[in-house]
PDB file of N, CA and C in Angstrom:
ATOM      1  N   UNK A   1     -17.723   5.263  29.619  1.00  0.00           N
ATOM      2  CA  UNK A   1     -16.716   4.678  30.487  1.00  0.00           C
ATOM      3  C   UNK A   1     -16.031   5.774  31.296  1.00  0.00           C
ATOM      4  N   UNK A   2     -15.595   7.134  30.398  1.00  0.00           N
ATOM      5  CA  UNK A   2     -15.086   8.344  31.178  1.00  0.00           C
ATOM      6  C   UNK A   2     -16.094   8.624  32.652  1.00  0.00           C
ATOM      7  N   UNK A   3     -17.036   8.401  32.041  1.00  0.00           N
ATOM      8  CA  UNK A   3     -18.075   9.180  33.268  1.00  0.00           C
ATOM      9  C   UNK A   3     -17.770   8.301  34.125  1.00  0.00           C
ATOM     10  N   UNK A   4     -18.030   7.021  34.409  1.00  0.00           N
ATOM     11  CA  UNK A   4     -18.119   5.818  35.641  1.00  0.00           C
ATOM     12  C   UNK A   4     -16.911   5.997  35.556  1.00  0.00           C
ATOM     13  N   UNK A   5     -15.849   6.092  35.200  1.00  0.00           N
ATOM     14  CA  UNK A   5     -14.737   6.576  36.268  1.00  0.00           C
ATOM     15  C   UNK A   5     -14.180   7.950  36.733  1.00  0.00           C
ATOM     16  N   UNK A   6     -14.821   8.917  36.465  1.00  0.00           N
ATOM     17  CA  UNK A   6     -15.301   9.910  37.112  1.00  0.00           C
ATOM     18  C   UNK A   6     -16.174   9.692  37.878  1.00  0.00           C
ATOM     19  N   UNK A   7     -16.960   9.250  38.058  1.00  0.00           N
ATOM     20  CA  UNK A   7     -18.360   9.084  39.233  1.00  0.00           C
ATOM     21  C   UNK A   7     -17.294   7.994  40.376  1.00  0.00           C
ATOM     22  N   UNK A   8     -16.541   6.970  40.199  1.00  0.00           N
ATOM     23  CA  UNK A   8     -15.958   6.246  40.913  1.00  0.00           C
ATOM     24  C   UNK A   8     -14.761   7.047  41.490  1.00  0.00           C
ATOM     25  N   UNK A   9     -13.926   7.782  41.028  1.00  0.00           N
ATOM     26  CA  UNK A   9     -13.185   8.333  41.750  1.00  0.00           C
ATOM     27  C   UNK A   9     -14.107  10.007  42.862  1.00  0.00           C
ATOM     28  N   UNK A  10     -15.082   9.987  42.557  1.00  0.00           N
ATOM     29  CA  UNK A  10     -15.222  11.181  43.369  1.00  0.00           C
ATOM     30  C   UNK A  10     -15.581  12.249  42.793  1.00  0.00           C
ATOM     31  N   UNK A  11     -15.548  12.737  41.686  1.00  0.00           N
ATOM     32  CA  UNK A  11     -15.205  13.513  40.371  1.00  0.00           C
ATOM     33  C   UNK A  11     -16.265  14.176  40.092  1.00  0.00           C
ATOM     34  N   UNK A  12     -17.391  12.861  40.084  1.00  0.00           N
ATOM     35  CA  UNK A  12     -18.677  13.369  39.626  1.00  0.00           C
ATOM     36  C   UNK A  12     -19.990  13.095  40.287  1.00  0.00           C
ATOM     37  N   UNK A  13     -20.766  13.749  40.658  1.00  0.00           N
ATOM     38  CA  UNK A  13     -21.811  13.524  41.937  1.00  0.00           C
ATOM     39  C   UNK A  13     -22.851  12.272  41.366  1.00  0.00           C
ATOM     40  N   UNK A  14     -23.115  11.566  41.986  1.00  0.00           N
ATOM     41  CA  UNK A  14     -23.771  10.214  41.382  1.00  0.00           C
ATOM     42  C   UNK A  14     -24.799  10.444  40.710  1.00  0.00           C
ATOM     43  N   UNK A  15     -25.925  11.722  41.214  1.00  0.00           N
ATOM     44  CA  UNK A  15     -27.032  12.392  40.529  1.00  0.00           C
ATOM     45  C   UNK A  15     -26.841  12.626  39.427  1.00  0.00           C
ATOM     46  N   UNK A  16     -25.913  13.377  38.818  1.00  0.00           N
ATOM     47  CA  UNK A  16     -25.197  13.687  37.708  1.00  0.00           C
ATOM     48  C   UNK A  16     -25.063  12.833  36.544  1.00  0.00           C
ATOM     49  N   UNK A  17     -24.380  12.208  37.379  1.00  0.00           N
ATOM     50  CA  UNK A  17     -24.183  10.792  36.473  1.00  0.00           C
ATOM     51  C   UNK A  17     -25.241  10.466  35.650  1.00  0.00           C
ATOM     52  N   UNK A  18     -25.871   9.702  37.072  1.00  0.00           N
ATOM     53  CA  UNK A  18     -27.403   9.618  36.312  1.00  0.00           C
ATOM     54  C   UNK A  18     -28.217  10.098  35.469  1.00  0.00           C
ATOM     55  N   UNK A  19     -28.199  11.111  35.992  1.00  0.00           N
ATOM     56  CA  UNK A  19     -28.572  11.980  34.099  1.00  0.00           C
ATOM     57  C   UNK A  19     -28.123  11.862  32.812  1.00  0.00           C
ATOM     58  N   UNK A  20     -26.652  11.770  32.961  1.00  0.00           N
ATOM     59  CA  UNK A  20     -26.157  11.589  32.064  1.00  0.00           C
ATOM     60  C   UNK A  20     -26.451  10.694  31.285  1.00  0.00           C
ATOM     61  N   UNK A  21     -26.677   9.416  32.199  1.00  0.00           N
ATOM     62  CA  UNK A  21     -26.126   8.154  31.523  1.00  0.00           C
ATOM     63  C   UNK A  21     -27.852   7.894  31.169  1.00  0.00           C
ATOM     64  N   UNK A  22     -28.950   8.599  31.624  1.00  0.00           N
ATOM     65  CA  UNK A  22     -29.690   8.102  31.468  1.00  0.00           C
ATOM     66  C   UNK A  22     -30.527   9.135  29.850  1.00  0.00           C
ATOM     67  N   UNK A  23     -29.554  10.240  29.650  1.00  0.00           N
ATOM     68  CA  UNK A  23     -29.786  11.245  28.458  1.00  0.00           C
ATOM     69  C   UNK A  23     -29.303  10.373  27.431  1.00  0.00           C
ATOM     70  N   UNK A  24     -27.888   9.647  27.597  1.00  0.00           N
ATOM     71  CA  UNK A  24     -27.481   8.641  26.551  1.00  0.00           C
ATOM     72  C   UNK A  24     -27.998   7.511  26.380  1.00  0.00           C
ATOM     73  N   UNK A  25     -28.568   6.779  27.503  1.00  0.00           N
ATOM     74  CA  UNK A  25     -29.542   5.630  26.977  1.00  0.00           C
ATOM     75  C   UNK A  25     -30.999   6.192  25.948  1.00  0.00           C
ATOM     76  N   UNK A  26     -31.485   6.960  25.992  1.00  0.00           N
ATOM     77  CA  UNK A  26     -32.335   7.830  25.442  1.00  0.00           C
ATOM     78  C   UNK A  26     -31.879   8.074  24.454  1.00  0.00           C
ATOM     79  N   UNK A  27     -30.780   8.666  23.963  1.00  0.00           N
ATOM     80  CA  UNK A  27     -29.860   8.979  23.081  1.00  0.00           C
ATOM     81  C   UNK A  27     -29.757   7.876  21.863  1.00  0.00           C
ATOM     82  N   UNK A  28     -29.150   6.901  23.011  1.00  0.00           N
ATOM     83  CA  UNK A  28     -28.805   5.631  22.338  1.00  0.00           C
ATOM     84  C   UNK A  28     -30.300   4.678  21.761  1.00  0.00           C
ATOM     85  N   UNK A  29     -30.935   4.669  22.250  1.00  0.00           N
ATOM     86  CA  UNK A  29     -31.929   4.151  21.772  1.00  0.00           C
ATOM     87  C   UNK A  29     -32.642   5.045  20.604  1.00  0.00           C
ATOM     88  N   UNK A  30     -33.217   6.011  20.413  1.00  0.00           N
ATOM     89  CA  UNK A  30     -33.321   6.872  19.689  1.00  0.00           C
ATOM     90  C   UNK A  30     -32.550   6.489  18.607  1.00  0.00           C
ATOM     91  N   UNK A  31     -31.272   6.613  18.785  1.00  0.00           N
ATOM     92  CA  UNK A  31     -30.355   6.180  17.280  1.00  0.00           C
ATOM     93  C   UNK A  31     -31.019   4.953  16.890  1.00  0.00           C
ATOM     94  N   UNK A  32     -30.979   4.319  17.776  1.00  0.00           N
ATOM     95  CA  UNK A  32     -31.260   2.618  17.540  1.00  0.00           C
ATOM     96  C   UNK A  32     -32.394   2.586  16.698  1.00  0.00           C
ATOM     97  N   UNK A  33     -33.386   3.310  17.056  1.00  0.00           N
ATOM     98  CA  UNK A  33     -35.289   3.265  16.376  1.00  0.00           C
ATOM     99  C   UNK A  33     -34.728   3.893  14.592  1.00  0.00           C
ATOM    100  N   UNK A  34     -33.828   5.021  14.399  1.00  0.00           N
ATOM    101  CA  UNK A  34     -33.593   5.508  13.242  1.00  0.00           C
ATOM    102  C   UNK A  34     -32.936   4.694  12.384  1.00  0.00           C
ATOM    103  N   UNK A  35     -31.869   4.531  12.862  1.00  0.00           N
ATOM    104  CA  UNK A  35     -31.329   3.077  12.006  1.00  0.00           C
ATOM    105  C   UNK A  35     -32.050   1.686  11.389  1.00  0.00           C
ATOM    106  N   UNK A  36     -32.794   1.118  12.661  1.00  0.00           N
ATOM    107  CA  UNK A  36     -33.875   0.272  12.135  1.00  0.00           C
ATOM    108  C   UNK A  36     -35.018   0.884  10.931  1.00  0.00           C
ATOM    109  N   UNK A  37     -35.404   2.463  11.028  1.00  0.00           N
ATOM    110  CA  UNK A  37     -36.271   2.586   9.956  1.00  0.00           C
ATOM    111  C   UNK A  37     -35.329   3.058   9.270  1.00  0.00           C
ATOM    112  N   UNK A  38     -33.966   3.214   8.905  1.00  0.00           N
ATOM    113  CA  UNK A  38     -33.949   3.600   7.396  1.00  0.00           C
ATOM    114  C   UNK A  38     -33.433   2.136   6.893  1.00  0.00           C
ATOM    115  N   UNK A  39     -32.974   1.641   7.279  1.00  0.00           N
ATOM    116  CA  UNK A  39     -32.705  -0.205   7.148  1.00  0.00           C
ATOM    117  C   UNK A  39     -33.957  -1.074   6.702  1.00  0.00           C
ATOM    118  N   UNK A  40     -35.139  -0.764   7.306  1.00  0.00           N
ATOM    119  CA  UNK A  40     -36.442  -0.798   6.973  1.00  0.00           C
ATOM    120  C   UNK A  40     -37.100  -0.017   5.380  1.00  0.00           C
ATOM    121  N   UNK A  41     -36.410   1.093   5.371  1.00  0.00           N
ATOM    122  CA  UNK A  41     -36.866   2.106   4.071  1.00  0.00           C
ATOM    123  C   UNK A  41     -35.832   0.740   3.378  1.00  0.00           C
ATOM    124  N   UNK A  42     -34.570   0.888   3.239  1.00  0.00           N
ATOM    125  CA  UNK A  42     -33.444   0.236   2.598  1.00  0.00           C
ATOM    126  C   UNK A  42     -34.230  -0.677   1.638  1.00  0.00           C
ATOM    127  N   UNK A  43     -34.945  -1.569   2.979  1.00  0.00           N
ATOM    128  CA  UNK A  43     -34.990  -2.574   2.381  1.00  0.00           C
ATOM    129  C   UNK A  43     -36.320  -2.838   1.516  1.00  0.00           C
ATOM    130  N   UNK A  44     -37.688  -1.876   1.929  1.00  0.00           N
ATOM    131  CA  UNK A  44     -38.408  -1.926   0.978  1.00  0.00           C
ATOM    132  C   UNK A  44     -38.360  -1.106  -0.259  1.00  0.00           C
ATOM    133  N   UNK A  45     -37.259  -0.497  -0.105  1.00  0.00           N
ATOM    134  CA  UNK A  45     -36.926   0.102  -1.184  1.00  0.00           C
ATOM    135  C   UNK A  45     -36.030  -0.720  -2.489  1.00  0.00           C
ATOM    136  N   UNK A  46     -35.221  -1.887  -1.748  1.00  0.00           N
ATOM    137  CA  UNK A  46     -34.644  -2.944  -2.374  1.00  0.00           C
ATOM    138  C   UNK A  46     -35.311  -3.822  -3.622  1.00  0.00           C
ATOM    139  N   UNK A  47     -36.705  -4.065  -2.344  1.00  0.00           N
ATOM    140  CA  UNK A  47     -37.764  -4.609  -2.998  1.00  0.00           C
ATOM    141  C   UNK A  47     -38.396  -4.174  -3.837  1.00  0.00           C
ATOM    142  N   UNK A  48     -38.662  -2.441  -3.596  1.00  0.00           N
ATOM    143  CA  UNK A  48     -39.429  -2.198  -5.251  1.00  0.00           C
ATOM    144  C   UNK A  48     -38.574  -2.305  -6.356  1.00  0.00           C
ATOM    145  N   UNK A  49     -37.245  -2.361  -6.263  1.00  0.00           N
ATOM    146  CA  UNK A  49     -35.975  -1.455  -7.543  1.00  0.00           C
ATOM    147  C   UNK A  49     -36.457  -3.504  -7.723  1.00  0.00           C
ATOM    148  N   UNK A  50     -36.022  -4.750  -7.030  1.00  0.00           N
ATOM    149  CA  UNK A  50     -36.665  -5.984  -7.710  1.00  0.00           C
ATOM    150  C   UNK A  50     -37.650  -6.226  -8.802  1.00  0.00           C
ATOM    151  N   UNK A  51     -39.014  -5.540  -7.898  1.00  0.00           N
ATOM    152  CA  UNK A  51     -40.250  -5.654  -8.738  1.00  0.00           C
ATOM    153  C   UNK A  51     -40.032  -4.750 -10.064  1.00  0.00           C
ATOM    154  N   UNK A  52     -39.489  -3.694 -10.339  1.00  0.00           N
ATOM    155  CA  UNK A  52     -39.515  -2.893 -11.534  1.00  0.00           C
ATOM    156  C   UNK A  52     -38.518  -4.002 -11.838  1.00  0.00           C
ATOM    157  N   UNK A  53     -37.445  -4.540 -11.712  1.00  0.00           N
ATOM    158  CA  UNK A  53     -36.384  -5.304 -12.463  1.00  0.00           C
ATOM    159  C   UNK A  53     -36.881  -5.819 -13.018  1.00  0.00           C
ATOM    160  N   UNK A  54     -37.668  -6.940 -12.547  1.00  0.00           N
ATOM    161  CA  UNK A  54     -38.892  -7.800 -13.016  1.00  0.00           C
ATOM    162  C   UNK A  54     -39.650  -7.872 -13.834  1.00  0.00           C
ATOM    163  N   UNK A  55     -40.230  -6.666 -13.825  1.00  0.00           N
ATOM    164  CA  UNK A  55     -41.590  -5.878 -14.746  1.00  0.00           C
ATOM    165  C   UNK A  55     -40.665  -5.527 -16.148  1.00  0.00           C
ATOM    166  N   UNK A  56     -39.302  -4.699 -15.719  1.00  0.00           N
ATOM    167  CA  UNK A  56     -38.741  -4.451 -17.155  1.00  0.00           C
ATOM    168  C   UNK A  56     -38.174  -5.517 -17.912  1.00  0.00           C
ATOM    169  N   UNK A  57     -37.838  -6.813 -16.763  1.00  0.00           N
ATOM    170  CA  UNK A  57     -37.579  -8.511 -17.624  1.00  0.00           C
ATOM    171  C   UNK A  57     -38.734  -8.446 -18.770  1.00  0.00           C
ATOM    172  N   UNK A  58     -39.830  -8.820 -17.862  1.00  0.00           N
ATOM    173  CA  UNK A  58     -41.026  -9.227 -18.551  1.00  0.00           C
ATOM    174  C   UNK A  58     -41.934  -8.263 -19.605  1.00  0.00           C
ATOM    175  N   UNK A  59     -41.340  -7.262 -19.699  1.00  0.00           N
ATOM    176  CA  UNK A  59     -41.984  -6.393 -20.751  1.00  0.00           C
ATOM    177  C   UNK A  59     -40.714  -6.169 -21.620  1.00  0.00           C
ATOM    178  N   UNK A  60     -39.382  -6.326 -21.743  1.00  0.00           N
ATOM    179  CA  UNK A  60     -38.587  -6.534 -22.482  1.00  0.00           C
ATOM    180  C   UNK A  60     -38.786  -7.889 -23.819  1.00  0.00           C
ATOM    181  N   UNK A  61     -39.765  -8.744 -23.132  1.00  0.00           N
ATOM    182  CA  UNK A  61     -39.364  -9.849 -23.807  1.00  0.00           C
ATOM    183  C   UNK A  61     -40.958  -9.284 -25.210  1.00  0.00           C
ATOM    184  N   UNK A  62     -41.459  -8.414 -24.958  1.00  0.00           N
ATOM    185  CA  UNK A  62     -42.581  -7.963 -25.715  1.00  0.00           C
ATOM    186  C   UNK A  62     -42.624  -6.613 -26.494  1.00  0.00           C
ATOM    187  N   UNK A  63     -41.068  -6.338 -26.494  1.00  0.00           N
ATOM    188  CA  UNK A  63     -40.420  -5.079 -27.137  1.00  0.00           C
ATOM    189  C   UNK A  63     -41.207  -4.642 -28.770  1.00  0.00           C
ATOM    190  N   UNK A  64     -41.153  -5.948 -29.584  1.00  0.00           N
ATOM    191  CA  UNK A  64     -40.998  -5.445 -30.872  1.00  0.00           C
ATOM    192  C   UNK A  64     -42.764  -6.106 -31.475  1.00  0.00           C
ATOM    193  N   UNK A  65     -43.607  -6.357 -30.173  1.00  0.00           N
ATOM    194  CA  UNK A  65     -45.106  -6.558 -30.533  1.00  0.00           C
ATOM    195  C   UNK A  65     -46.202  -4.878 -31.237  1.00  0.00           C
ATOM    196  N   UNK A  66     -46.444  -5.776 -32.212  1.00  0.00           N
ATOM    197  CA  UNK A  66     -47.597  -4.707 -32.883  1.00  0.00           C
ATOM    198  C   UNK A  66     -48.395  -4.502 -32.534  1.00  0.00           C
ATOM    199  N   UNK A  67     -49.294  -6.059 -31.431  1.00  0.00           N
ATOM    200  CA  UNK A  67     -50.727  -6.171 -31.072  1.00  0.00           C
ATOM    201  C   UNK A  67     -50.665  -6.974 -29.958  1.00  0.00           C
ATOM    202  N   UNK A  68     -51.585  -6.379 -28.671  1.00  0.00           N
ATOM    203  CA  UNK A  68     -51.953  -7.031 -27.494  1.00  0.00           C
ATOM    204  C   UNK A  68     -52.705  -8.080 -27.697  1.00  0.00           C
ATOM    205  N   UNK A  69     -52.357  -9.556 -27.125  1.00  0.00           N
ATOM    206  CA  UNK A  69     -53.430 -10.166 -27.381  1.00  0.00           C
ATOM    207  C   UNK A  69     -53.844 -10.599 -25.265  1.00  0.00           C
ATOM    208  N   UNK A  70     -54.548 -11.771 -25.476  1.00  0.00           N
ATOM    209  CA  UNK A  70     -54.669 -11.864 -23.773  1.00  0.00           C
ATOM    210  C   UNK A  70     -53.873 -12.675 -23.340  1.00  0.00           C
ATOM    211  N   UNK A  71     -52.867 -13.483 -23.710  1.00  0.00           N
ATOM    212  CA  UNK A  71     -51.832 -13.604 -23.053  1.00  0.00           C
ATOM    213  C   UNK A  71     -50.547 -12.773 -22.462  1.00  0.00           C
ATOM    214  N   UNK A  72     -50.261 -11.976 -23.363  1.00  0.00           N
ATOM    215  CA  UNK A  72     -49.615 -10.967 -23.364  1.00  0.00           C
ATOM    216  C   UNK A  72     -50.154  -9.347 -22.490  1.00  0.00           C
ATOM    217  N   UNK A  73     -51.277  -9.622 -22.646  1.00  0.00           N
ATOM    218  CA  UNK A  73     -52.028  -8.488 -21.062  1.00  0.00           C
ATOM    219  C   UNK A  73     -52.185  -9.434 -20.095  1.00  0.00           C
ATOM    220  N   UNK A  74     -52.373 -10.580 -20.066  1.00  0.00           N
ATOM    221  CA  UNK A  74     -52.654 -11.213 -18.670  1.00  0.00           C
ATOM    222  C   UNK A  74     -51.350 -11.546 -18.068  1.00  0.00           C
ATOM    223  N   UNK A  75     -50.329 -11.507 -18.540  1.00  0.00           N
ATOM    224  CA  UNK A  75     -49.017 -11.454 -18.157  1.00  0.00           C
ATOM    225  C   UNK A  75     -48.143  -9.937 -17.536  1.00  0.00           C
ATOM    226  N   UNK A  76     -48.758  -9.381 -18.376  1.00  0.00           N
ATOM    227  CA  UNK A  76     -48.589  -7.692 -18.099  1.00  0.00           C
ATOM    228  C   UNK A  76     -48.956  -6.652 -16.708  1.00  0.00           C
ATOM    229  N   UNK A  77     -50.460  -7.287 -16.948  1.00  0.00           N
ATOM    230  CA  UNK A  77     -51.280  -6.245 -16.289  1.00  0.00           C
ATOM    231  C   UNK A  77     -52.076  -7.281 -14.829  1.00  0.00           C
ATOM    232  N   UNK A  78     -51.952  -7.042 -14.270  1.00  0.00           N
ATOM    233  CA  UNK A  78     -53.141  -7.590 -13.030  1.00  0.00           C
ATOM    234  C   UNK A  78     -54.544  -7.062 -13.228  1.00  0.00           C
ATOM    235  N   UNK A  79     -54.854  -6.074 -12.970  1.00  0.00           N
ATOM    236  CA  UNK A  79     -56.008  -5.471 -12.726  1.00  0.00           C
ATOM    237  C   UNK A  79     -56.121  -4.622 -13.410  1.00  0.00           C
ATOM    238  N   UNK A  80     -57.883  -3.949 -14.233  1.00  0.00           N
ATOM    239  CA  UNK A  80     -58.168  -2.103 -14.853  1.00  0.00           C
ATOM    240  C   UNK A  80     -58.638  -2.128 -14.031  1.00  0.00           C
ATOM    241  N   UNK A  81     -58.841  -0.861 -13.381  1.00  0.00           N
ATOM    242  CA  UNK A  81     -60.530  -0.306 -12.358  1.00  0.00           C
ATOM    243  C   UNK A  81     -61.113   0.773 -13.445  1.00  0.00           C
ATOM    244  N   UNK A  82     -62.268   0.765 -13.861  1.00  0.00           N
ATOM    245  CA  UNK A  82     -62.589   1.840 -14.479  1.00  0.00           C
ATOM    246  C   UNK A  82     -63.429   2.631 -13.702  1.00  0.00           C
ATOM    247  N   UNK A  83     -63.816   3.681 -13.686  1.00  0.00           N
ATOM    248  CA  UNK A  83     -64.573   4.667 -12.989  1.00  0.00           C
ATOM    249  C   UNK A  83     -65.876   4.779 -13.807  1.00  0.00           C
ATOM    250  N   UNK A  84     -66.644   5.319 -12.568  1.00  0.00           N
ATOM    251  CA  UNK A  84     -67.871   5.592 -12.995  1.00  0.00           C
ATOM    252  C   UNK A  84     -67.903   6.971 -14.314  1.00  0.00           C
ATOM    253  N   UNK A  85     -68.621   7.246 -15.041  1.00  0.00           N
ATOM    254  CA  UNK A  85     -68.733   8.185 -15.770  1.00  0.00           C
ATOM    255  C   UNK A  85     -69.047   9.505 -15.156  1.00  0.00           C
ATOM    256  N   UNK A  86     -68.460  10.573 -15.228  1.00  0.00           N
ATOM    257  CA  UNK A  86     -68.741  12.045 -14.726  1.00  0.00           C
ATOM    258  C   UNK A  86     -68.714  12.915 -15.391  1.00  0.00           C
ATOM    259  N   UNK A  87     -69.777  13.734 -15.404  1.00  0.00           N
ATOM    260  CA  UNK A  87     -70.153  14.850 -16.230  1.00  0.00           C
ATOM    261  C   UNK A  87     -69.199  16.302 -15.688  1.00  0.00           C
ATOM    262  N   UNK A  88     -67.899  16.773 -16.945  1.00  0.00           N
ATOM    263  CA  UNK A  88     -67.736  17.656 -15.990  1.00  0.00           C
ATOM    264  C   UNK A  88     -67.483  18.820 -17.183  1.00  0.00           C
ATOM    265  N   UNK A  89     -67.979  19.947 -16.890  1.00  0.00           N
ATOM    266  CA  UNK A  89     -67.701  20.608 -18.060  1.00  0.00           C
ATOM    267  C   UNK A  89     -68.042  20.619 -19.343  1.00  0.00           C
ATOM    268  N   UNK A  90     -68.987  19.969 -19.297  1.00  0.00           N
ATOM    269  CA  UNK A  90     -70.400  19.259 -20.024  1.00  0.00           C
ATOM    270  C   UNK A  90     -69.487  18.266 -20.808  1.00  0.00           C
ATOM    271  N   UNK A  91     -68.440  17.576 -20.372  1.00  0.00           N
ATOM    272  CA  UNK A  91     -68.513  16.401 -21.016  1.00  0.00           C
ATOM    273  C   UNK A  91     -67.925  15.331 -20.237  1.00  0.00           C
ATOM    274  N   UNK A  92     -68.200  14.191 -20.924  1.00  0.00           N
ATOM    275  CA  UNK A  92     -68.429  13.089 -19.921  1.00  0.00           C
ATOM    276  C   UNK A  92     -66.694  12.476 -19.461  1.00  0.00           C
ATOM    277  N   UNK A  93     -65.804  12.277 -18.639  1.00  0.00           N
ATOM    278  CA  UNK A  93     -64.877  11.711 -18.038  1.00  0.00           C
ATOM    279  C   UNK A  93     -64.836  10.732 -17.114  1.00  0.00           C
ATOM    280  N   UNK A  94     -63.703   9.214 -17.594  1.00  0.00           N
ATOM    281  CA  UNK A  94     -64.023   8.600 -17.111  1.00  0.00           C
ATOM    282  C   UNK A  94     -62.663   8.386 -16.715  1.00  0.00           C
ATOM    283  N   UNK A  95     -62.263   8.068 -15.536  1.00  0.00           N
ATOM    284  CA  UNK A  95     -61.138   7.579 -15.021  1.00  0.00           C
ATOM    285  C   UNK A  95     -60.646   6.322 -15.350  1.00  0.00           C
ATOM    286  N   UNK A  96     -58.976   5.614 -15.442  1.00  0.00           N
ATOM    287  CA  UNK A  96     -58.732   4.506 -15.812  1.00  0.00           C
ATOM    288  C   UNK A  96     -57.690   4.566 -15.377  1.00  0.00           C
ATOM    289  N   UNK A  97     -57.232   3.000 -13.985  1.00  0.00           N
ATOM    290  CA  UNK A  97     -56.497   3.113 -13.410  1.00  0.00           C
ATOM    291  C   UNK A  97     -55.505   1.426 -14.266  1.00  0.00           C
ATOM    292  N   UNK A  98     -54.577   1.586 -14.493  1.00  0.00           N
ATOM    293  CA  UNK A  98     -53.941  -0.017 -14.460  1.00  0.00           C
ATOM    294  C   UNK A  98     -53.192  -0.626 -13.420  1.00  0.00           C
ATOM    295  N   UNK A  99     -53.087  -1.543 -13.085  1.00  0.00           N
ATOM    296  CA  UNK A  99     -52.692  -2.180 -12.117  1.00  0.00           C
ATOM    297  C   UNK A  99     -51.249  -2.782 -13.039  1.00  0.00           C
ATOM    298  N   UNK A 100     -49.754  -2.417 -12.915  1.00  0.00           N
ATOM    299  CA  UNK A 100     -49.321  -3.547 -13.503  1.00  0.00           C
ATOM    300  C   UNK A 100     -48.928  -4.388 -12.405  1.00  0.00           C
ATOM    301  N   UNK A 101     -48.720  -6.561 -13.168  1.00  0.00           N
ATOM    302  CA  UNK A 101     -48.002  -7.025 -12.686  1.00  0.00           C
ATOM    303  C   UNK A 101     -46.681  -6.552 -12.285  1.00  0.00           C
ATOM    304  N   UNK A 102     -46.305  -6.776 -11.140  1.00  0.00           N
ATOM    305  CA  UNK A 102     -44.531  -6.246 -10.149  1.00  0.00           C
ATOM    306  C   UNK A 102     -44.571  -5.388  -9.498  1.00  0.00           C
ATOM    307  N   UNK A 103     -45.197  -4.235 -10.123  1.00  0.00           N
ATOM    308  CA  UNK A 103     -44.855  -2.682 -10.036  1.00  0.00           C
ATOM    309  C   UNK A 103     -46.418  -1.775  -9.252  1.00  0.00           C
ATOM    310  N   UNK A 104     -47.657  -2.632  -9.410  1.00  0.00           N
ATOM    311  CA  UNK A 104     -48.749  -1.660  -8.870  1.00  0.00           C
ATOM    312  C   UNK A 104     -49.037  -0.793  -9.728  1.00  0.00           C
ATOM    313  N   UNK A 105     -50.136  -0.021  -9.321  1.00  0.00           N
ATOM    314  CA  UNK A 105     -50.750   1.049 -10.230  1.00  0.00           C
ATOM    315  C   UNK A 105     -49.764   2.197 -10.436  1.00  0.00           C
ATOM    316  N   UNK A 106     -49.893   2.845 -11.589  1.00  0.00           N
ATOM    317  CA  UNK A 106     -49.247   4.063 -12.085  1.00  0.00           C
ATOM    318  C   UNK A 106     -50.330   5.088 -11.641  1.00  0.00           C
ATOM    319  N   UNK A 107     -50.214   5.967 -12.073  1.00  0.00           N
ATOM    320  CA  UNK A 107     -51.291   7.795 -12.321  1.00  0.00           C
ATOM    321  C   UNK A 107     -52.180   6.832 -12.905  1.00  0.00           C
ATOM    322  N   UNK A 108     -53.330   7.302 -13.013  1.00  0.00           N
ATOM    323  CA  UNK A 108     -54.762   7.418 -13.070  1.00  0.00           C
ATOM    324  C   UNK A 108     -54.524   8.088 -14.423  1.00  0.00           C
ATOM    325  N   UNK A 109     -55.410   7.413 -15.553  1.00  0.00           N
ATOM    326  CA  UNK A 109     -55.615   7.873 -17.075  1.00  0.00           C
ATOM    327  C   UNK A 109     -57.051   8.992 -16.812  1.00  0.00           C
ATOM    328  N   UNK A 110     -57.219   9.855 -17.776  1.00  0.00           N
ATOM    329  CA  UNK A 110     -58.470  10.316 -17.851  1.00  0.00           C
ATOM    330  C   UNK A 110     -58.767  10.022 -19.498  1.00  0.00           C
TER     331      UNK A 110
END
């Protein structure tokens, strides 16, 4: 607002201006794109702290179990991927990934 009434009284050469005002629309938008992505992070970040809420509901209620049966993994777990077998160091390693329900895969087992 300072500037356009500096540019209106005489003050400030209209070229000038223009720059100005056109460094702060730039400016201003710029802010605008950052705000939207951390509002964006915010919020998928909202969403994972949910899904672990979730996951620790549902594995709370299986606290004091001795033995997996398949209700209790099919409730748990979504998906294993197992890996092919690899010879390394002359012995054989096999990768094992779990998928949990809420939360997605953890680290990779060997």
């Amino acid at each position: 607002a300072k500037l356009y009434e500096d540019v209106s009284k005489g003050l400030l050469p209209e070229k000038r201006f223009q720059m100005l005002a056109d460094r702060y629309d730039k400016e201003q938008a710029e802010l605008t794109e950052k705000i939207e992505q951390y509002e964006r992070k915010g919020r998928a970040e909202h969403d994972q702290l949910d899904k672990i809420q979730d996951f620790i509901d549902e594995v709370s209620k299986y606290a004091g179990i001795t033995e997996l049966n398949y209700k209790i993994l099919h409730q748990l777990i979504d998906k294993i991927l197992v890996s092919k077998a690899e010879k390394v160091d002359g012995e054989y390693v096999q990768k094992i990934q779990i998928f949990y329900r809420f939360i997605g895969p953890l680290d990779a087992i060997e």
